[in-house]
C-alpha atoms as a PDB file:
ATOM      1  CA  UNK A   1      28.597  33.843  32.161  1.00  0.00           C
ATOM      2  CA  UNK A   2      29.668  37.208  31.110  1.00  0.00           C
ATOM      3  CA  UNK A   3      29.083  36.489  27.104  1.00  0.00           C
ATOM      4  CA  UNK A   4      25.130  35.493  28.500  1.00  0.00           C
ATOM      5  CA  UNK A   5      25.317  38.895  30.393  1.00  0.00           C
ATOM      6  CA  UNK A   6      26.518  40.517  26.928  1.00  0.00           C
ATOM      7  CA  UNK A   7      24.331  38.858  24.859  1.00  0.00           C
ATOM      8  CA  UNK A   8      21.479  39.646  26.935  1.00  0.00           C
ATOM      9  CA  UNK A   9      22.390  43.637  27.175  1.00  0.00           C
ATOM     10  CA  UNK A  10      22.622  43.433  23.415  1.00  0.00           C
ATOM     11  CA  UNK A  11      19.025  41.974  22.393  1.00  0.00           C
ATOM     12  CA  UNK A  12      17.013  44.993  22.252  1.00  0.00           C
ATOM     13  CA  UNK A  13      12.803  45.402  21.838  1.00  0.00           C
ATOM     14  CA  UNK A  14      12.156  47.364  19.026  1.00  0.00           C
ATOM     15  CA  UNK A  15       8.519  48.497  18.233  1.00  0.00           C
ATOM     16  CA  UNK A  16       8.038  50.253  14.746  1.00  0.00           C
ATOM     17  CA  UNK A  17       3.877  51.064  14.562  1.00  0.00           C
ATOM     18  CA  UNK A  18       3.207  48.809  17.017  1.00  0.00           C
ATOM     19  CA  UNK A  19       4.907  46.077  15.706  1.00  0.00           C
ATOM     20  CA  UNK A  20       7.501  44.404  18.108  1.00  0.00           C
ATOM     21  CA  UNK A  21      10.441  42.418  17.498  1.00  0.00           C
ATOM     22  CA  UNK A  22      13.783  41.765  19.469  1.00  0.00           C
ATOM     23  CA  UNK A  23      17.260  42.470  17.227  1.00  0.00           C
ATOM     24  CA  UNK A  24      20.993  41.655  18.314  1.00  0.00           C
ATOM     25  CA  UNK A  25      22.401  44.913  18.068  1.00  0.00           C
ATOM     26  CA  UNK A  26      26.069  43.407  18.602  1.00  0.00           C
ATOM     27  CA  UNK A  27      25.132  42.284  14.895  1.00  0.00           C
ATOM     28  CA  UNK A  28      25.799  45.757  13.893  1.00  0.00           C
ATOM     29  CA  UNK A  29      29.584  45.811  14.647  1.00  0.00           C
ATOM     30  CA  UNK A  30      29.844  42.985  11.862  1.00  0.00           C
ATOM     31  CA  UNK A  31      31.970  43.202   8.843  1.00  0.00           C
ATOM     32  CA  UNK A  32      28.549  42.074   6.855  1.00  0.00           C
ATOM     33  CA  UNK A  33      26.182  44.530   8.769  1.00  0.00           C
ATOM     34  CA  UNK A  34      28.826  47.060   8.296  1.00  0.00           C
ATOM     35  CA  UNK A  35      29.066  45.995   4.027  1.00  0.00           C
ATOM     36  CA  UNK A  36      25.077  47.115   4.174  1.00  0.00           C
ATOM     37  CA  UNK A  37      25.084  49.965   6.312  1.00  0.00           C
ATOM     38  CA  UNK A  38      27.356  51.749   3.749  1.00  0.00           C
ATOM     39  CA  UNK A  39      25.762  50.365   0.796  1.00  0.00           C
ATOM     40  CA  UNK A  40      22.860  51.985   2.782  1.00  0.00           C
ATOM     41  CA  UNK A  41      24.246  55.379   4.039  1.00  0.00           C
ATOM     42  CA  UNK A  42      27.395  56.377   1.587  1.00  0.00           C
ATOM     43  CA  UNK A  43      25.422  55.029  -1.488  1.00  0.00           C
ATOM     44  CA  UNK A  44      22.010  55.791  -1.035  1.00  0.00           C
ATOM     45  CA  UNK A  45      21.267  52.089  -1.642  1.00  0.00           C
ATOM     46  CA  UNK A  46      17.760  51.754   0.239  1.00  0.00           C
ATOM     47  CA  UNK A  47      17.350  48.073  -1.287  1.00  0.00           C
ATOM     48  CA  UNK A  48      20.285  47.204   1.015  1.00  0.00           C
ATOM     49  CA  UNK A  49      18.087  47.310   4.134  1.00  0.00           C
ATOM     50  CA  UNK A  50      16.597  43.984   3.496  1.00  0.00           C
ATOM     51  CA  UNK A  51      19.139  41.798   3.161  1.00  0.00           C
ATOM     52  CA  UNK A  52      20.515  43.817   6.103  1.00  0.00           C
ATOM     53  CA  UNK A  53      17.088  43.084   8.252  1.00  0.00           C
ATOM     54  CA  UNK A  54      17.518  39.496   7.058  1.00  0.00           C
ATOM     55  CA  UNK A  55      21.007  38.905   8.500  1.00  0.00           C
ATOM     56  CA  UNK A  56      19.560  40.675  11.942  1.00  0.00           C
ATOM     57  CA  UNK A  57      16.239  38.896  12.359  1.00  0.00           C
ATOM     58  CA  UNK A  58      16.825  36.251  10.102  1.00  0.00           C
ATOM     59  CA  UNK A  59      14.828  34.964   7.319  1.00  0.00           C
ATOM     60  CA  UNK A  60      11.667  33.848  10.014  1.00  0.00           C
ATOM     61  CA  UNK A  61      12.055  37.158  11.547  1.00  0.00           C
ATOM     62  CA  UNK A  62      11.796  39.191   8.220  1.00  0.00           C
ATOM     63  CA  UNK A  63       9.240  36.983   6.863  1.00  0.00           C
ATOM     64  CA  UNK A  64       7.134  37.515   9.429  1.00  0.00           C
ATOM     65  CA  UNK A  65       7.674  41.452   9.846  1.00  0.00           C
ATOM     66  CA  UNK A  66       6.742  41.692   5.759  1.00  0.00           C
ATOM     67  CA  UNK A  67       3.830  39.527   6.537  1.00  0.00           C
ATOM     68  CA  UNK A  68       2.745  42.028   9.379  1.00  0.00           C
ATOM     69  CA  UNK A  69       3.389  45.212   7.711  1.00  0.00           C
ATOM     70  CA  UNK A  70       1.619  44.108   4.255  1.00  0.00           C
ATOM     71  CA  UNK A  71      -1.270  42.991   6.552  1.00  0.00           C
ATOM     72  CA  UNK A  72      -1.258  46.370   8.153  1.00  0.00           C
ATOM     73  CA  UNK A  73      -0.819  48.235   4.635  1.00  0.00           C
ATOM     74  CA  UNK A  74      -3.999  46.252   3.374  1.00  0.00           C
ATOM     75  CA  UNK A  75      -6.155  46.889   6.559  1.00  0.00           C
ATOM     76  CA  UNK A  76      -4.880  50.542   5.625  1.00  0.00           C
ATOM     77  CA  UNK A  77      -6.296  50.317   2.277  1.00  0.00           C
ATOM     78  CA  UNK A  78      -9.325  48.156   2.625  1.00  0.00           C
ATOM     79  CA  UNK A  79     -12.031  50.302   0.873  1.00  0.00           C
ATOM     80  CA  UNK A  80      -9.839  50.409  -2.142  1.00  0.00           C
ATOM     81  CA  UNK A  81     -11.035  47.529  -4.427  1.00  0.00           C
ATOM     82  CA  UNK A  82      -8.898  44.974  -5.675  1.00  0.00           C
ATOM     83  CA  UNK A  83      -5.747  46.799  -3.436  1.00  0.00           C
ATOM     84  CA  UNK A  84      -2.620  43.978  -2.611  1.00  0.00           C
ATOM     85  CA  UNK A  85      -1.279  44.777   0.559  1.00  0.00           C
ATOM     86  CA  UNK A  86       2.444  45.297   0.412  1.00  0.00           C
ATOM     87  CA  UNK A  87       5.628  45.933   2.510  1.00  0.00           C
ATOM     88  CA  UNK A  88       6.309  49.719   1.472  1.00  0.00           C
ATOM     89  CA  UNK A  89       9.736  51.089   1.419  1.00  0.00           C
ATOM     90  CA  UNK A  90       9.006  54.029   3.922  1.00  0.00           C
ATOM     91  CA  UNK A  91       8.072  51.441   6.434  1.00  0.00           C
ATOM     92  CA  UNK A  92      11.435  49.193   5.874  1.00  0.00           C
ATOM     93  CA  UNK A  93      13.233  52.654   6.175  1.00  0.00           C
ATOM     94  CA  UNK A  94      11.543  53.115   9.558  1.00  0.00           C
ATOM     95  CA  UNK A  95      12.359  49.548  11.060  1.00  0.00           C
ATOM     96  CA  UNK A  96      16.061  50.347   9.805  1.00  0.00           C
ATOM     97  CA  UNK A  97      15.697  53.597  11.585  1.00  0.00           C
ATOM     98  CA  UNK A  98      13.703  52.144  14.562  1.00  0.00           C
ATOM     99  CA  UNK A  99      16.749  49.758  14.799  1.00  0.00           C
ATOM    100  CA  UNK A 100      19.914  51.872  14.180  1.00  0.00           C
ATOM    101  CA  UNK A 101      18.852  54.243  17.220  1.00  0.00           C
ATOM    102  CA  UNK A 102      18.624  50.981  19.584  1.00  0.00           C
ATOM    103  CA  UNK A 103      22.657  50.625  18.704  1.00  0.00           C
ATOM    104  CA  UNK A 104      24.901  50.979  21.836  1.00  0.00           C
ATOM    105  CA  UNK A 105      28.720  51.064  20.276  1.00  0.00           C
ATOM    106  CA  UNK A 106      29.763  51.254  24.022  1.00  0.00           C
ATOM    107  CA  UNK A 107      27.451  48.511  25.137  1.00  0.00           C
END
């Protein structure tokens, strides 16, 4: 009973422009999350964030935030003939963000 009661204090709501989606945060004290987070931080590595979303979410999960954010991004740019939606790199930067400040070390 108490791992439910941790596992359920752990999964967190995170909205990033009005897109929601629920994250482990107990993922985050993981050898692998921890691997990305430097690659991220201490090496300026921005590319790392995917794979780092992917082991979070999964591969559904990601798949279907890149498929709502390049949706977005092409409502965005409509008027502009010919324009392919896409899954910019500000916006994975802000779910990384969005995510990281849901992180409870203490939780």
């Amino acid at each position: 009973m108490a791992e439910t009661d941790q596992n359920e204090r752990t999964i967190k709501e995170v909205t990033v422009d009005g897109y929601n989606f629920n994250v482990d945060t107990d993922l985050l004290d993981d050898v692998e999350a921890f691997e990305y987070i430097d690659r991220i931080e201490n090496k300026g590595q921005v590319a790392a964030i995917a794979p780092l979303l992917k082991f979070m979410v999964g591969d559904q999960g990601y798949a279907d935030m890149k498929a709502h954010f390049t949706q977005a991004d092409a409502e965005a740019h409509k008027d502009e003939p010919g324009y392919k939606g896409r899954f910019r790199i500000k916006k994975l930067q802000d779910v990384y963000l969005a995510v990281i400040e849901k992180f409870d070390p203490k939780g």
